[in-house]
Protein backbone atom coordinates (compact mmCIF):
# COMPACT_ATOMS: atom_id res chain seq x y z
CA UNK A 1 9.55 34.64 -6.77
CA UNK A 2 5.89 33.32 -6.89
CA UNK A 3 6.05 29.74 -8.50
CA UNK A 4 2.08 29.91 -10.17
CA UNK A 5 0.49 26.85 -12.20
CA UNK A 6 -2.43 26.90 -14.69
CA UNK A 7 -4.26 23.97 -15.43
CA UNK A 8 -5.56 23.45 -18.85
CA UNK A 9 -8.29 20.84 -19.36
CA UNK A 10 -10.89 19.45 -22.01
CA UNK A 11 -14.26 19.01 -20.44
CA UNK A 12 -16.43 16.51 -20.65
CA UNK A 13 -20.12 16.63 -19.33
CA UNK A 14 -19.27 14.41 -16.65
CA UNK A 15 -18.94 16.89 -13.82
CA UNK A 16 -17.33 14.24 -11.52
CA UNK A 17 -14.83 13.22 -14.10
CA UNK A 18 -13.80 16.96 -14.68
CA UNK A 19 -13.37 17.86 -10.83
CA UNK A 20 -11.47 14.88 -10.38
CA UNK A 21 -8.95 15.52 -13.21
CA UNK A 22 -8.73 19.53 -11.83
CA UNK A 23 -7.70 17.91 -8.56
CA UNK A 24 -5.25 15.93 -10.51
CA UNK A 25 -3.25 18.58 -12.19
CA UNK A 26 -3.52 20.74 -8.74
CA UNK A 27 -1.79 18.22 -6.93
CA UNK A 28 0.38 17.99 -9.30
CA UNK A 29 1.48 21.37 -9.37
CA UNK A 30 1.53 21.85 -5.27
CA UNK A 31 3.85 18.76 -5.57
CA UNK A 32 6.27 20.96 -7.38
CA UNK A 33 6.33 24.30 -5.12
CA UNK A 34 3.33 25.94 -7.06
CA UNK A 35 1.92 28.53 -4.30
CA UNK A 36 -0.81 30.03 -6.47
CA UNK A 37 -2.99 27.64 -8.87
CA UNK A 38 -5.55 28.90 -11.34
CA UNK A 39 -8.57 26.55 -12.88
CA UNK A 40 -9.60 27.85 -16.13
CA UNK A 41 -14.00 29.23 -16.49
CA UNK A 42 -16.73 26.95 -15.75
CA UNK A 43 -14.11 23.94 -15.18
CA UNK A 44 -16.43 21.50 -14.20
CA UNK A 45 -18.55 20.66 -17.15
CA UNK A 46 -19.46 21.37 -20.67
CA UNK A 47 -19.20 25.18 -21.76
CA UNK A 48 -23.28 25.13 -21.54
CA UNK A 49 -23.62 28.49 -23.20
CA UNK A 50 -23.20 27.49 -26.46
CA UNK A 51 -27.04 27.30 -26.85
CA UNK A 52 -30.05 29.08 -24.68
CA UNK A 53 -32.06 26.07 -22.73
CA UNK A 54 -33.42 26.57 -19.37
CA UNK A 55 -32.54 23.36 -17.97
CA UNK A 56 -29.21 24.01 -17.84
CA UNK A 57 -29.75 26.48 -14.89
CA UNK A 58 -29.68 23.15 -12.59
CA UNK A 59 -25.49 23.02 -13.30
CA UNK A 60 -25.84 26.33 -10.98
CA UNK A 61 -24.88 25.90 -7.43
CA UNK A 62 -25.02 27.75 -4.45
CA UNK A 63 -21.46 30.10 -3.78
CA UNK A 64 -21.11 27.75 -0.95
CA UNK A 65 -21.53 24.73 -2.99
CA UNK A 66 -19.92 21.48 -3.05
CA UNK A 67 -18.03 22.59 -5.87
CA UNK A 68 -16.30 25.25 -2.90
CA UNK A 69 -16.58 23.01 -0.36
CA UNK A 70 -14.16 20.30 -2.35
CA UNK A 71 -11.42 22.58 -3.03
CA UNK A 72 -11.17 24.61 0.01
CA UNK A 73 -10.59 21.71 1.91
CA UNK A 74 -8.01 20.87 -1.32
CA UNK A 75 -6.21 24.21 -0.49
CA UNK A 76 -5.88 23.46 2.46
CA UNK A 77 -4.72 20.22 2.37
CA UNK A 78 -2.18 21.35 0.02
CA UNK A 79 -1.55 24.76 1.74
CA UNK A 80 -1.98 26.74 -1.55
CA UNK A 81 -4.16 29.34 -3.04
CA UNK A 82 -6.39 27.96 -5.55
CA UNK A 83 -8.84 30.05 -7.60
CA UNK A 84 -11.73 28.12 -8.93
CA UNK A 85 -14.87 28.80 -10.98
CA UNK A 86 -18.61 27.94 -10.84
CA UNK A 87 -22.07 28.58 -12.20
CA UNK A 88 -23.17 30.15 -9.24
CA UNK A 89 -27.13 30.19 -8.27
CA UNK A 90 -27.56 33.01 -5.50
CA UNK A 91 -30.92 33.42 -5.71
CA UNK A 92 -34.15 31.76 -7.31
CA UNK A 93 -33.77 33.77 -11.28
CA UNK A 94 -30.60 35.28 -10.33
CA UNK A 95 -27.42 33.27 -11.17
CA UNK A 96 -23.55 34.51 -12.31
CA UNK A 97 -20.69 33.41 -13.50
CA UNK A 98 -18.44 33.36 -10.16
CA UNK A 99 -14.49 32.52 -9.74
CA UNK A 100 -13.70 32.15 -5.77
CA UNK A 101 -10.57 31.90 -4.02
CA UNK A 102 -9.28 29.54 -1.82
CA UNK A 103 -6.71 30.63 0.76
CA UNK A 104 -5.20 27.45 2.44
CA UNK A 105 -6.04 27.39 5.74
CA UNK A 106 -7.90 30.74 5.50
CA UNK A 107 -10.41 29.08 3.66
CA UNK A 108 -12.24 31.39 1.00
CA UNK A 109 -10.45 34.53 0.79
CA UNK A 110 -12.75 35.94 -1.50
CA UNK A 111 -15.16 35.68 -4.96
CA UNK A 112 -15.69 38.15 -7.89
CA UNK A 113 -18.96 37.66 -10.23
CA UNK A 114 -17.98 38.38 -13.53
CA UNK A 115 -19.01 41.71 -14.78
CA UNK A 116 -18.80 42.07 -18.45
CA UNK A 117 -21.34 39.46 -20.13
CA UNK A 118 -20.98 38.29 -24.02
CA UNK A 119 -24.40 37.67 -26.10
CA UNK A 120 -22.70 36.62 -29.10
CA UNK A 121 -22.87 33.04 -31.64
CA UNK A 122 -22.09 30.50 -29.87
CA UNK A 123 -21.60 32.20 -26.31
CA UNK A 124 -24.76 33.13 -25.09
CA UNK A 125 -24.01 34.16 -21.65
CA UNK A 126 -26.40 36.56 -21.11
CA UNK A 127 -29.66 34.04 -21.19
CA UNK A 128 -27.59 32.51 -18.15
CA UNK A 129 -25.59 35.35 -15.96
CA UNK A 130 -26.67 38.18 -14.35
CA UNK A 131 -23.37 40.64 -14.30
CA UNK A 132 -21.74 41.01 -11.11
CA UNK A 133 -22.82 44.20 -8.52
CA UNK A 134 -20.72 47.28 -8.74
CA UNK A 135 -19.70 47.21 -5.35
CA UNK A 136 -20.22 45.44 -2.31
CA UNK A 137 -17.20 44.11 0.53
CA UNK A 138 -15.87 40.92 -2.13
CA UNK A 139 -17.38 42.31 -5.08
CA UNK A 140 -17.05 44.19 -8.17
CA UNK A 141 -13.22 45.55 -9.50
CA UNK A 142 -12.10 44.88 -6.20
CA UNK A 143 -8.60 42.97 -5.57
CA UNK A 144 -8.73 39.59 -2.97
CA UNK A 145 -6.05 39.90 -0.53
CA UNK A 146 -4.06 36.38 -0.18
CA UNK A 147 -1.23 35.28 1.58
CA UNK A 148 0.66 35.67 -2.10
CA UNK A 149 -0.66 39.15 -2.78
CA UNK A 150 -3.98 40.85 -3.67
CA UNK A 151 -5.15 39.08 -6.53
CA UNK A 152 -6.95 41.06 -9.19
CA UNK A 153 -9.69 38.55 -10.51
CA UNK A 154 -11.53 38.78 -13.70
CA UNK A 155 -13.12 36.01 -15.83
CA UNK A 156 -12.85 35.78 -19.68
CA UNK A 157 -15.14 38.44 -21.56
CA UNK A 158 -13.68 40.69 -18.77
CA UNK A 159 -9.75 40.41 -20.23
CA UNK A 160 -11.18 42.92 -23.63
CA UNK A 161 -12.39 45.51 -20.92
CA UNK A 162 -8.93 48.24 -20.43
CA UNK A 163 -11.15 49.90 -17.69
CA UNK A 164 -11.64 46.71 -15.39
CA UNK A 165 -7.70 46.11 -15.66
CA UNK A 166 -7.03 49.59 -14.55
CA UNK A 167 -9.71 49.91 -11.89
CA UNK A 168 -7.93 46.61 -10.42
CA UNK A 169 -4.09 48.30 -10.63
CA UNK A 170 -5.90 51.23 -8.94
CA UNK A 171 -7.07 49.10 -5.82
CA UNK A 172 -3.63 47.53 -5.78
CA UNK A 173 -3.65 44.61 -7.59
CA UNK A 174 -0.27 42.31 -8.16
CA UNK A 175 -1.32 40.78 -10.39
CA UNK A 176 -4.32 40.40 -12.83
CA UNK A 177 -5.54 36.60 -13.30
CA UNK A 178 -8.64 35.58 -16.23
CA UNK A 179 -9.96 32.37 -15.74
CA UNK A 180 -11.37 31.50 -19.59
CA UNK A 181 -13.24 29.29 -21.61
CA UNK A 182 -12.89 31.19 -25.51
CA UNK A 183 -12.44 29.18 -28.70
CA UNK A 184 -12.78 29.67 -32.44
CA UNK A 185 -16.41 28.73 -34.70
CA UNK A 186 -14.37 25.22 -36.83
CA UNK A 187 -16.05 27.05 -39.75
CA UNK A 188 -13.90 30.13 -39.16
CA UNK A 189 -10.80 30.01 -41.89
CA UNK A 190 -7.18 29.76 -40.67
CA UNK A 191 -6.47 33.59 -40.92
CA UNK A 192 -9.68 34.65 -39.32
CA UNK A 193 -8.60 32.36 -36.16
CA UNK A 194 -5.35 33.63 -35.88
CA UNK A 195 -6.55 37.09 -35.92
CA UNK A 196 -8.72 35.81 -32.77
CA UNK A 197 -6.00 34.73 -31.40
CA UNK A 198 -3.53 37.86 -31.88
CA UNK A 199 -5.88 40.16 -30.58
CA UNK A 200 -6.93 38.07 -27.21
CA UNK A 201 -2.87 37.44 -26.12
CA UNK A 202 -2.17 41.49 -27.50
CA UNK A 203 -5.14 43.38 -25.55
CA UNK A 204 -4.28 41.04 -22.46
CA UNK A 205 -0.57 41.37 -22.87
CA UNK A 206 -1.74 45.11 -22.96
CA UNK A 207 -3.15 45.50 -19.76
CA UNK A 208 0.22 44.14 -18.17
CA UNK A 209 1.87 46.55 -20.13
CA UNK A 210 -0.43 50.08 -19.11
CA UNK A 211 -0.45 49.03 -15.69
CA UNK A 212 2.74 46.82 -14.87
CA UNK A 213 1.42 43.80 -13.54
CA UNK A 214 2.01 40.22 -14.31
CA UNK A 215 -1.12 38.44 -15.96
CA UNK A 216 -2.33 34.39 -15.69
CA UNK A 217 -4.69 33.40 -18.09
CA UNK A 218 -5.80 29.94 -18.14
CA UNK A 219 -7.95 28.68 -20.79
CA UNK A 220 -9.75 25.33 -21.85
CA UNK A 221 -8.75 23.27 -24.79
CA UNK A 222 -10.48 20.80 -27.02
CA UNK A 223 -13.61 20.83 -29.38
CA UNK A 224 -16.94 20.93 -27.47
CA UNK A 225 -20.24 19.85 -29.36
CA UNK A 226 -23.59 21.48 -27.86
CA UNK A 227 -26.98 19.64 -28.03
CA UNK A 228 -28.35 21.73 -31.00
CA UNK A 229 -25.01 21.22 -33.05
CA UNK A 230 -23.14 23.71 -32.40
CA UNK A 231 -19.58 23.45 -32.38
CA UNK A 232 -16.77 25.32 -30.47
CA UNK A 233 -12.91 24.33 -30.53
CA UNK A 234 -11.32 26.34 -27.32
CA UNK A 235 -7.91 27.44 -28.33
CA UNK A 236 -6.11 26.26 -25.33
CA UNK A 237 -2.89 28.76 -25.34
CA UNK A 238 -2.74 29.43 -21.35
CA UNK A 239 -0.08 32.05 -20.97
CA UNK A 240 1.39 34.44 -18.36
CA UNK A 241 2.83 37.77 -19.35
CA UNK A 242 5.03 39.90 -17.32
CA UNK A 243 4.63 43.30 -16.68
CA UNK A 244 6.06 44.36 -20.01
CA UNK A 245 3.76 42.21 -21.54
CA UNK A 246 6.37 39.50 -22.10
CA UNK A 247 4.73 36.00 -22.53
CA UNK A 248 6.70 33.87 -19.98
CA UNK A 249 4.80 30.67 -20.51
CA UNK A 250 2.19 29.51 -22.74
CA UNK A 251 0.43 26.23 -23.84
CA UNK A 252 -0.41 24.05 -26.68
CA UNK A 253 -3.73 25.35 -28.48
CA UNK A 254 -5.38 21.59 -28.86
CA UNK A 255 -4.18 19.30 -25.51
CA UNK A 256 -4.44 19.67 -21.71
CA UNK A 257 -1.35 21.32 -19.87
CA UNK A 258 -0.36 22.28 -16.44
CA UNK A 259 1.95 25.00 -16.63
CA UNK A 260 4.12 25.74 -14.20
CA UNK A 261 5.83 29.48 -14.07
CA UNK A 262 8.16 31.85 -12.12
CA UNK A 263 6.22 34.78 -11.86
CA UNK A 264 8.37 37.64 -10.17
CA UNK A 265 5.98 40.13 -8.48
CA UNK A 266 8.88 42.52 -7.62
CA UNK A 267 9.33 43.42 -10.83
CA UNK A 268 6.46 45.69 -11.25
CA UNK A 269 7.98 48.20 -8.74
CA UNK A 270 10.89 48.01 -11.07
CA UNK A 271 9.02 48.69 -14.31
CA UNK A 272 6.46 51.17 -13.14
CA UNK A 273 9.55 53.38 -12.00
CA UNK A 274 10.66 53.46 -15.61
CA UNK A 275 7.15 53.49 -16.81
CA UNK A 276 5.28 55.55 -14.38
CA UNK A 277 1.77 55.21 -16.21
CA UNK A 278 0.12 55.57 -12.91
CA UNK A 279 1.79 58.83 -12.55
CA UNK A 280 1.47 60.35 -15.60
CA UNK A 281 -2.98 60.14 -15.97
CA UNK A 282 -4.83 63.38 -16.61
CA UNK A 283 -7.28 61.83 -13.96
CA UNK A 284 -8.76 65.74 -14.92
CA UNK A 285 -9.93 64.98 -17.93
CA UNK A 286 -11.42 61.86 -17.99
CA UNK A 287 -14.47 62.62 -17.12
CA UNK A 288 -16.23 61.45 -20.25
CA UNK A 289 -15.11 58.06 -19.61
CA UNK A 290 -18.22 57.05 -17.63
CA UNK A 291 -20.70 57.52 -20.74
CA UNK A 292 -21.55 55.33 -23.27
CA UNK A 293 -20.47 57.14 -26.20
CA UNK A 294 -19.73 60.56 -27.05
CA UNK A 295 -22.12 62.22 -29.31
């Protein structure tokens, strides 16, 4: 049994105030046998991408960063994996969106550039993020081997994407873990929000369904006003789902939580012998998966 916490946090633009509360709710979890900790997207400031402004590419950092440097030597103080997120700069013009992993001792075990980049009201992620390389040796759909299993790393616009799930299960993933920052426009009526909701939990619940791994999604909470007036209210609602998809945890929508869960990795050899998914693919025919549409 893998005891796993994710830490759910408002944001303010006070990076140091935002670090230092992360740190916070990580010790608190180590201090009660978590082994694997997850920080939700872009965790120490503002979600900046609410509006397009060129300034904001000083957040970015190098991969190495101080943001890194802080909690790798926090992981392995508190002998834990911890899987973090920055704005990463990696080249003059060339900046992602970057979640690393911190391996206690081992230092960092690994990073993964998020691949699948939004352009939409409010989340304008494309003026900012170049989408991660295909391939490369820590890079693209490409599980990071820990001392608590090869963790299949995605960030946020990545958890709608069934083919990034799967190409993780394929590489032999244990689990699948989406570090998020998503929220709902405050102009949005009640039963266009909850339909936001439904469908983020049911397509990620999916993916631990059609390939029978756990998944740990923690996102941020609280209402976030950008510098033009725009407006976003992050749903909070953290969860983990087993590998039938069944929610075994899951947070407020509209206040910080830590939440602390019993995540049993054994089970998906259990359900993927009753549900052999894997198995049963017409790898054949897929071919036409690779195009863009099919005319």
């Amino acid at each position: 049994m893998l005891k796993v916490a994710l830490v759910q946090q408002s944001c303010s633009a006070d990076a140091a105030a935002n670090q230092a509360e992360s740190e916070r709710q990580v010790r608190f979890a180590a201090a009660r046998g978590a082994r694997l900790v997850v920080l939700q997207e872009l965790h120490s400031g503002l979600y900046f991408c609410q509006t397009e402004a060129t300034h904001q590419f000083d957040l970015a950092e190098p991969l190495d960063g101080p943001t890194r440097q802080r909690f790798e030597a926090l992981a392995q103080e508190l002998d834990i994996v911890l899987v973090i997120s920055i704005f990463e700069k990696r080249a003059t013009g060339l900046y992602h969106n970057t979640a690393l992993v911190m391996d206690a001792g081992n230092g960092c075990a690994g990073f993964y550039r998020k691949m699948h980049i939004p352009d939409d009201p409010g989340f304008y992620e494309k003026f900012y993020f170049t989408p991660g390389d295909a391939g490369g040796e820590l890079n693209g759909f490409r599980p990071i081997q820990t001392r608590v299993g090869k963790l299949g790393l995605l960030v946020c616009w990545d958890q709608w994407y069934p083919e990034a799930a799967r190409l993780m299960a394929l590489a032999g993933a244990d689990m699948l873990i989406y570090p998020t920052a998503i929220g709902w426009n405050p102009d949005d009526d009640e039963a266009e929000k909850q339909r936001q909701l439904g469908a983020w939990q049911i397509v990620q619940r999916g993916h631990a369904v059609a390939n029978g791994l756990p998944v740990i999604v923690p996102n941020r909470t609280g209402r976030e006003l950008s510098t033009d007036g725009e407006t976003i209210d992050f749903w909070g609602h953290s969860f983990v789902a087993g590998p039938q998809g069944e929610i075994l945890a899951e947070a407020p929508a509209d206040e910080a939580a830590t939440l602390l869960v019993d995540v049993d990795l054994k089970r998906s050899e259990d359900v993927r012998r009753i549900w052999p998914f894997l198995r049963d693919r017409r790898v054949d025919a897929y071919q036409n998966i690779v195009r863009r549409f099919i005319d």
